[in-house]
Protein backbone atom coordinates (compact mmCIF):
# COMPACT_ATOMS: atom_id res chain seq x y z
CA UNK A 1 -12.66 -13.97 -12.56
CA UNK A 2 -8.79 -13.78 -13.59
CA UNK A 3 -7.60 -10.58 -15.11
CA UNK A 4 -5.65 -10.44 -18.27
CA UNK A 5 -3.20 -7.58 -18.54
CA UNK A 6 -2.74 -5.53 -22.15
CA UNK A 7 1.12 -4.30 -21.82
CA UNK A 8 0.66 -1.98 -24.99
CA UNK A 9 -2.22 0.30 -22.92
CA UNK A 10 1.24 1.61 -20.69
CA UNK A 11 3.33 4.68 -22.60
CA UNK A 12 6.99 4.51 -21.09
CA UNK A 13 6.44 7.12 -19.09
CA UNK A 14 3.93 5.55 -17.41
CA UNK A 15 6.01 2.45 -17.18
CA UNK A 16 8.81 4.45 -15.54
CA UNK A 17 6.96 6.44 -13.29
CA UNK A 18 5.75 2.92 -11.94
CA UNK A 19 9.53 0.93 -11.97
CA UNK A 20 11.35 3.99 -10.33
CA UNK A 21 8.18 4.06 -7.35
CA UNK A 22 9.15 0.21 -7.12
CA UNK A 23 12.91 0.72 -6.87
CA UNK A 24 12.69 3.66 -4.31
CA UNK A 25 10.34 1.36 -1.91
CA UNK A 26 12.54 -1.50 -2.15
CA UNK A 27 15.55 0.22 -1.24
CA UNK A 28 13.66 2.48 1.60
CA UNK A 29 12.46 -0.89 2.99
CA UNK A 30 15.62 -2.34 3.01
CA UNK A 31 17.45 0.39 4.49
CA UNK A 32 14.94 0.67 6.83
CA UNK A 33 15.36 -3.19 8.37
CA UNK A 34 19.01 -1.97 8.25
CA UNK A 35 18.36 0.71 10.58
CA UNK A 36 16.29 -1.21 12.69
CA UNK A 37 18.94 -3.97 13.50
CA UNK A 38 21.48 -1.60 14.05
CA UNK A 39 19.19 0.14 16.39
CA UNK A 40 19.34 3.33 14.89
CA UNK A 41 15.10 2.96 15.08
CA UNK A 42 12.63 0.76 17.48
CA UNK A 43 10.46 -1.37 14.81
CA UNK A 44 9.71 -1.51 10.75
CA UNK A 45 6.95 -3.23 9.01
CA UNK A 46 8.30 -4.61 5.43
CA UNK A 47 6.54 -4.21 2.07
CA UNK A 48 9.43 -6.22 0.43
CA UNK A 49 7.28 -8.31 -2.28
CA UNK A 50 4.30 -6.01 -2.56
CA UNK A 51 5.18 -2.96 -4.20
CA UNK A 52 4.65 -3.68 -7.95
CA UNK A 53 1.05 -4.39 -6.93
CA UNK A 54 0.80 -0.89 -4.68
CA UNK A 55 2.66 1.23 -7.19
CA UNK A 56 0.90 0.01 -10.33
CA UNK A 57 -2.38 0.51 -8.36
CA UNK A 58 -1.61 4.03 -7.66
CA UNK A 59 -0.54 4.79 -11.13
CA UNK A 60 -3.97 4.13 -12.53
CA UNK A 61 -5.87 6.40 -9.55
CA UNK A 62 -6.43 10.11 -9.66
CA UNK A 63 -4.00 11.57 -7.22
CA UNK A 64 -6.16 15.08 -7.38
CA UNK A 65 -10.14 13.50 -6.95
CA UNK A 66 -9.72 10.49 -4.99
CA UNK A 67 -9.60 9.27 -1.60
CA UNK A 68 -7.15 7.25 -0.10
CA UNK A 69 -7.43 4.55 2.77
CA UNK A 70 -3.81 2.52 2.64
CA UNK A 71 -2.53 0.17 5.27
CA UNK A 72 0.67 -0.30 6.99
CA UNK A 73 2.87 -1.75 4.66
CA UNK A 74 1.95 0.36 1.66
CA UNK A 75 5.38 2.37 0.73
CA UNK A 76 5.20 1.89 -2.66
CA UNK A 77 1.63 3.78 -2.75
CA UNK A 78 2.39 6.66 -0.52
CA UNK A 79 6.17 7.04 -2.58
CA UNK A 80 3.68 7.33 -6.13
CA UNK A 81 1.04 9.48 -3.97
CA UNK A 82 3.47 11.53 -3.37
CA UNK A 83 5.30 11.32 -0.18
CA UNK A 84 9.09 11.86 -0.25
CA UNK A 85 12.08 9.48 1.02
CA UNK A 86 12.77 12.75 3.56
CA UNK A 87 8.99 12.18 5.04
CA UNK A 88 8.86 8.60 5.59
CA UNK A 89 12.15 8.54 7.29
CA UNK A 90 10.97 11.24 9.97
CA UNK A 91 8.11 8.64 10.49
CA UNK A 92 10.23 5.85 10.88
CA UNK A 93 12.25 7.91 13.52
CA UNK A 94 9.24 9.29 15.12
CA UNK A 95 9.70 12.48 14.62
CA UNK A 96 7.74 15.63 15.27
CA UNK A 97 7.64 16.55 11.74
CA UNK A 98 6.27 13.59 10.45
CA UNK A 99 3.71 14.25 8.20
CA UNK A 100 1.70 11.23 9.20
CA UNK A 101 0.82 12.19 12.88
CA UNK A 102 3.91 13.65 14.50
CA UNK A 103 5.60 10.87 15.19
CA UNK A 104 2.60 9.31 17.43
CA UNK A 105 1.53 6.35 15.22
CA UNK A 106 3.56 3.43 14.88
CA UNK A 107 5.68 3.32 11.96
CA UNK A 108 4.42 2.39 8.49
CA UNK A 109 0.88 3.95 9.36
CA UNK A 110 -0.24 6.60 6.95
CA UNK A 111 -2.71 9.61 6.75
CA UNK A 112 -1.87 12.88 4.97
CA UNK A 113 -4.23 15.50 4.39
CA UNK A 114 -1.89 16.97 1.53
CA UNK A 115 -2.25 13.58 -0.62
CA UNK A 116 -5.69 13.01 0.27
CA UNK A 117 -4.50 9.98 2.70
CA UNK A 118 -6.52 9.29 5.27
CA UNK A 119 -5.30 7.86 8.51
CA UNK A 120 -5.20 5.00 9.65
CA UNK A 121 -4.55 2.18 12.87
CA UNK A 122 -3.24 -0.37 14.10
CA UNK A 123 -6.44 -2.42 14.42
CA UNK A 124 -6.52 -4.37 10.90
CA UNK A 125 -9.40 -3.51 8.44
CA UNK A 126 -10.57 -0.55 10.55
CA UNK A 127 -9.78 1.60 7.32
CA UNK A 128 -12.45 -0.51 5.10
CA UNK A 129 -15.52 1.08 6.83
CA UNK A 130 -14.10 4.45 6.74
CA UNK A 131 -12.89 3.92 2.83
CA UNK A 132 -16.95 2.76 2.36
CA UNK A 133 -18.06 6.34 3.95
CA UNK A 134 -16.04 8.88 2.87
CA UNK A 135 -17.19 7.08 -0.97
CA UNK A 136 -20.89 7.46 0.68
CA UNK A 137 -20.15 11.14 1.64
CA UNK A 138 -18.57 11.63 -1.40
CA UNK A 139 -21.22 11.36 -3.35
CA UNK A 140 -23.88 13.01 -1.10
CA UNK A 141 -21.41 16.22 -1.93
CA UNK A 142 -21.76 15.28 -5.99
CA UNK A 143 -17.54 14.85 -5.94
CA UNK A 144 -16.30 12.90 -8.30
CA UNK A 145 -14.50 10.95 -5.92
CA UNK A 146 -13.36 7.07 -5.83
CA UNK A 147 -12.20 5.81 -2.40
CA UNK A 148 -9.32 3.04 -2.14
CA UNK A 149 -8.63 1.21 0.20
CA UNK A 150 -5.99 -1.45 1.14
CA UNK A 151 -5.59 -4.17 3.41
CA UNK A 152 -4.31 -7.87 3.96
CA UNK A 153 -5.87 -11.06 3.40
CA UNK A 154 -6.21 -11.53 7.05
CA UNK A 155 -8.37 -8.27 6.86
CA UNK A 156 -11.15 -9.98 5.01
CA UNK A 157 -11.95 -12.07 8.20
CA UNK A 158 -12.90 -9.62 9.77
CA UNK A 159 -16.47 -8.14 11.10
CA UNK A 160 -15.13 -4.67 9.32
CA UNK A 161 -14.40 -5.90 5.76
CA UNK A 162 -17.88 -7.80 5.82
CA UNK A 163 -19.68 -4.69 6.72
CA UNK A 164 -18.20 -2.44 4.86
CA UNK A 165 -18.78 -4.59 1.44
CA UNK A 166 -21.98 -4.80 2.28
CA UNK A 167 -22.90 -0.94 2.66
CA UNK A 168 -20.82 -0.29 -0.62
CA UNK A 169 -22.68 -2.67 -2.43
CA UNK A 170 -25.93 -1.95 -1.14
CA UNK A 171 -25.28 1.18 -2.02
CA UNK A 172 -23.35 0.71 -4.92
CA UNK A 173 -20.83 2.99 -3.76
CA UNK A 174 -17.32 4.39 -6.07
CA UNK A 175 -15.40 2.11 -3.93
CA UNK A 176 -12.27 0.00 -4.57
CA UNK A 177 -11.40 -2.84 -2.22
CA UNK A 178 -7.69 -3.81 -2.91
CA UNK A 179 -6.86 -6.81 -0.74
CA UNK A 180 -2.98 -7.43 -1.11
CA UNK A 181 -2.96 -11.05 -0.53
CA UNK A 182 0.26 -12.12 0.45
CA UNK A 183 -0.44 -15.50 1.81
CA UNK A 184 0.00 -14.99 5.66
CA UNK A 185 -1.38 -13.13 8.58
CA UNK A 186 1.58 -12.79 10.57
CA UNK A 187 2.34 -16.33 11.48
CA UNK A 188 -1.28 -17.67 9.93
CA UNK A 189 -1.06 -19.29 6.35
CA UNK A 190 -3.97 -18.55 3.60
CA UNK A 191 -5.37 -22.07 3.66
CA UNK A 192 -6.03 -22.20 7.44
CA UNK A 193 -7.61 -18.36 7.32
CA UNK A 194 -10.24 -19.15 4.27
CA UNK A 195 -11.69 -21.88 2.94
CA UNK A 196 -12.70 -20.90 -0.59
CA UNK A 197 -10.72 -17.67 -2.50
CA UNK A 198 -11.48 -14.05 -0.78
CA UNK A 199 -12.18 -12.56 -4.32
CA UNK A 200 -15.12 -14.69 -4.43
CA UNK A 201 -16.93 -12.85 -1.40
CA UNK A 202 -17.52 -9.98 -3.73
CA UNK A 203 -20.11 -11.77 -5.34
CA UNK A 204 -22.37 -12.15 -2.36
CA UNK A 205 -22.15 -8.23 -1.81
CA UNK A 206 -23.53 -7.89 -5.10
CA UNK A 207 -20.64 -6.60 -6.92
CA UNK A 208 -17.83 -7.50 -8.80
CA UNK A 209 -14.48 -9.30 -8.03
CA UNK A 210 -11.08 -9.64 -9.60
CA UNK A 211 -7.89 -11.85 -8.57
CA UNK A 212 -4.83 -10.65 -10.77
CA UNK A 213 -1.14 -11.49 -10.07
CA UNK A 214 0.25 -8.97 -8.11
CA UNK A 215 3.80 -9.23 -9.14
CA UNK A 216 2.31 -8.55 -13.02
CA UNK A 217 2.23 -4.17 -13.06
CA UNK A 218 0.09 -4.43 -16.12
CA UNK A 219 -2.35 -6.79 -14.96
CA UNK A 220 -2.83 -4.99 -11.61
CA UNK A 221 -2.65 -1.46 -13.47
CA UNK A 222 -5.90 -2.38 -15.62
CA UNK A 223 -7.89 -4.31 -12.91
CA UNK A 224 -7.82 -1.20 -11.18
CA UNK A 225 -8.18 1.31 -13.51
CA UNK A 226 -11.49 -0.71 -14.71
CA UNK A 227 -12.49 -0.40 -10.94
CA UNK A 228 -12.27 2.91 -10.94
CA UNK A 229 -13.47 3.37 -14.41
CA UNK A 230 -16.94 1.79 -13.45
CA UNK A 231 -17.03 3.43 -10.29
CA UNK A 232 -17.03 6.76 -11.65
CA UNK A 233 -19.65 5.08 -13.95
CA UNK A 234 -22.20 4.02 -11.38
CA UNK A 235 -21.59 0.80 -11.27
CA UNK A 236 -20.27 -0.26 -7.91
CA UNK A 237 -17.86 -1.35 -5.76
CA UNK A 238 -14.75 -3.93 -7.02
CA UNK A 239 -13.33 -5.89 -4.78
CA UNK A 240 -9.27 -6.50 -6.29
CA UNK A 241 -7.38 -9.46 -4.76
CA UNK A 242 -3.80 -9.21 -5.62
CA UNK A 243 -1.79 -12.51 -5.19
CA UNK A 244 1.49 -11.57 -3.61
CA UNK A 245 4.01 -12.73 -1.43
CA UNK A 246 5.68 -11.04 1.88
CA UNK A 247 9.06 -12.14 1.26
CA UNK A 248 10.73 -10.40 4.91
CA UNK A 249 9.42 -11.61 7.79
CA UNK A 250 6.32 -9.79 9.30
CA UNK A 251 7.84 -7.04 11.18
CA UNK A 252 11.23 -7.26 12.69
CA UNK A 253 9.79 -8.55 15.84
CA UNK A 254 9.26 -11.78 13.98
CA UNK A 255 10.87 -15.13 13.26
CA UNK A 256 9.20 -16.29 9.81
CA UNK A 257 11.28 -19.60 9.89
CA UNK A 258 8.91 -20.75 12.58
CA UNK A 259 5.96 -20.85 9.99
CA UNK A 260 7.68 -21.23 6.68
CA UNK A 261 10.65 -22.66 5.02
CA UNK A 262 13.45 -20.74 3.46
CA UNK A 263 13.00 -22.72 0.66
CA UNK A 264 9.67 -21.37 0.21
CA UNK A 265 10.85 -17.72 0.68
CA UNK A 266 13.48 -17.99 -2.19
CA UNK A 267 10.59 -19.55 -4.78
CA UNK A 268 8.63 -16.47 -4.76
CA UNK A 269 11.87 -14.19 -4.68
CA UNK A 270 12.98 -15.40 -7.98
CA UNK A 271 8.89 -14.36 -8.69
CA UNK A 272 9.46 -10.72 -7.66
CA UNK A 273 7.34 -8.46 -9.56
CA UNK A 274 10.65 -5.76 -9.69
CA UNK A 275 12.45 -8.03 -11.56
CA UNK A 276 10.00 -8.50 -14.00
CA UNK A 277 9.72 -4.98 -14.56
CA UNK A 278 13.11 -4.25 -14.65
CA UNK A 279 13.01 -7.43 -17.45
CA UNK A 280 10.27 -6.34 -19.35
CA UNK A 281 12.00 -2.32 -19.42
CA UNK A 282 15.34 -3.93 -21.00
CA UNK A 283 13.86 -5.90 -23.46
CA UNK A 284 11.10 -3.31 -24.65
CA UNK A 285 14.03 -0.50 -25.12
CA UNK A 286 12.65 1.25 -22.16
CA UNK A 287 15.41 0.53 -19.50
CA UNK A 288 19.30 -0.75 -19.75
CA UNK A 289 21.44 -1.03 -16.64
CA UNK A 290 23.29 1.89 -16.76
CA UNK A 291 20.40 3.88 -15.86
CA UNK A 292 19.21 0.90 -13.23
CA UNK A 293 22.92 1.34 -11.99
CA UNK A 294 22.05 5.56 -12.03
CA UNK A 295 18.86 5.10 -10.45
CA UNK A 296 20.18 3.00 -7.70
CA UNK A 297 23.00 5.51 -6.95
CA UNK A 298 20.09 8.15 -6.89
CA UNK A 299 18.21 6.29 -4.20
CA UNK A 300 21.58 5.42 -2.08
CA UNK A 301 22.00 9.01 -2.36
CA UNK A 302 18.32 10.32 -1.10
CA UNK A 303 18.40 7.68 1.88
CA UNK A 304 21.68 8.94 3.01
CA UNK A 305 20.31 12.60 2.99
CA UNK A 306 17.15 11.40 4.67
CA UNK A 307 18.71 9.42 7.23
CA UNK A 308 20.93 12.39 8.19
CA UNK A 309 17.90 14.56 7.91
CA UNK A 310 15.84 12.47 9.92
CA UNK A 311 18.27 11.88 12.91
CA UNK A 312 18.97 16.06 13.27
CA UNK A 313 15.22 16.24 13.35
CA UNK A 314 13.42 17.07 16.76
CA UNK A 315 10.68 14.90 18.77
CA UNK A 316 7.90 16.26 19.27
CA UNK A 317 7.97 18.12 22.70
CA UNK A 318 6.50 16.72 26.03
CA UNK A 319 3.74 19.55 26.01
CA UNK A 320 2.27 18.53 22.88
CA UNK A 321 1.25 14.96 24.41
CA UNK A 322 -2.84 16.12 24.54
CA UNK A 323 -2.70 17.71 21.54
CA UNK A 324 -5.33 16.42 19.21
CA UNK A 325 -7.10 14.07 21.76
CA UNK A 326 -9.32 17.22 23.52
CA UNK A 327 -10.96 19.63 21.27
CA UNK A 328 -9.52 23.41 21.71
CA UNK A 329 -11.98 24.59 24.39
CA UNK A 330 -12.66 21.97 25.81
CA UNK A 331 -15.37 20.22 23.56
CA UNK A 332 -14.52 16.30 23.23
């Protein structure tokens, strides 16, 4: 079914707790493609497009109960989680004090005990079974836990997403499947990946499905916050499939052009979800453009300090290299 967003449910705190997360991932993510074509870093994976849907999805979680299975382009989450500016630029240098792992997973991969992140790989969907047993686990222990877990379109094709559904809703696990469709995997457009719509499959797992626009906060806000509201109830698994669009290429070791027109690109940029926000802020009373222009300084500010940061930083040191791979005393 389509969800239907209620804009007078948000108080303006809420609503600027969720615009400011969107602001500081967009400019993160662009100063991060900066540094990677001046070569300051190796590689970045853009969430350009997607963060409305991630931050409003994090806004209506419980930061302090539940359990957290994000994927790699998923700034906007980890920035309302919790993570600072400082953290995910040691990350993107691969530094030993990245909170992630070190510096040893490729960039834009998450898992932080503090915020209740698990981690992930590079492997797509691998984080759906895990999300579908730590739920399972959770509830053995009587916690009132919901898991969450994100992932692609191009996820859902695979052997992982199809079994994990099916435990969760044979089970009827507190699980929340949030599938950030943004019409490609990599180079691979929706309609030659699935024939029918992915929020459909929920149905034949016995459990209920969503499709919302992902570049509408409210509308993704209440899908999931109903999710987790009937989770917590007993009543299953949702799977959430957010229609977005990755406006920068794939990663910055791809062309886009190759698979899409520019024209195309520049359609659902004039769509972006931020400038809605920033829209809907103005004319509500919420938001004018001094304090967009005071916010923006702010973040210009923080990436500066975090880039400086994150160059004096160390790397991790060449004797740590079997750390975490062979249990202390030599139990695998």
């Amino acid at each position: 079914m389509e969800a239907q967003h209620a804009a007078g449910s948000w108080t303006e705190a809420l609503w600027r707790r969720c615009y400011e997360t969107v602001v500081r991932a967009r400019t993160y993510d662009e100063m991060a493609h900066v540094l990677q074509r001046s070569g300051k870093v190796a590689f970045h994976v853009s969430g350009i497009g997607q963060e409305t849907a991630q931050a409003a999805a994090a806004c209506a979680l419980n930061t302090e109960t539940d359990l957290f299975f994000p994927y790699y382009r998923d700034y906007a989450f980890m920035i309302a989680l919790g993570m600072s500016v400082d953290e995910l630029m040691l990350s993107l240098f691969l530094k030993a004090a990245d909170p992630n792992s070190g510096g040893r997973q490729m960039v834009g991969h998450f898992g932080c005990k503090r915020l209740r992140v698990f981690t992930g790989s590079s492997p797509v969907a691998t984080q759906i079974p895990h999300a579908v047993g730590a739920a399972y686990a959770a509830r053995l222990r009587g916690e009132e836990a919901v898991a969450f877990v994100s992932f692609g379109e191009g996820s859902s094709n695979q052997g992982d997403f199809h079994e994990g559904c099916n435990f969760a809703g044979v089970h009827q696990l507190p699980v929340i499947f949030f599938c950030q469709n943004n019409r490609y995997a990599i180079s691979v457009p929706e309609r030659w990946q699935v024939a029918g719509r992915i929020v459909d499959r929920a149905h034949g797992y016995g459990f209920t499905g969503v499709r919302v626009d992902g570049n509408d906060a409210f509308a993704v806000y209440d899908a999931v916050r109903t999710a987790r509201d009937r989770a917590r109830a007993g009543e299953g698994p949702t799977l959430i499939e957010a229609m977005v669009y990755r406006i920068q290429p794939h990663s910055t070791a791809d062309n886009d052009l190759l698979y899409r027109t520019r024209e195309e690109i520049e359609q659902h940029r004039a769509r972006d979800g931020c400038s809605a926000m920033r829209a809907y802020g103005i004319e509500a009373g919420m938001w004018s453009m001094a304090q967009e222009d005071a916010l923006r300084a702010q973040c210009a500010h923080a990436l500066k300090q975090a880039i400086e940061y994150a160059e004096r930083a160390p790397y991790a040191d060449a004797s740590t290299l079997c750390d975490h791979i062979v249990a202390e005393g030599g139990q695998r």
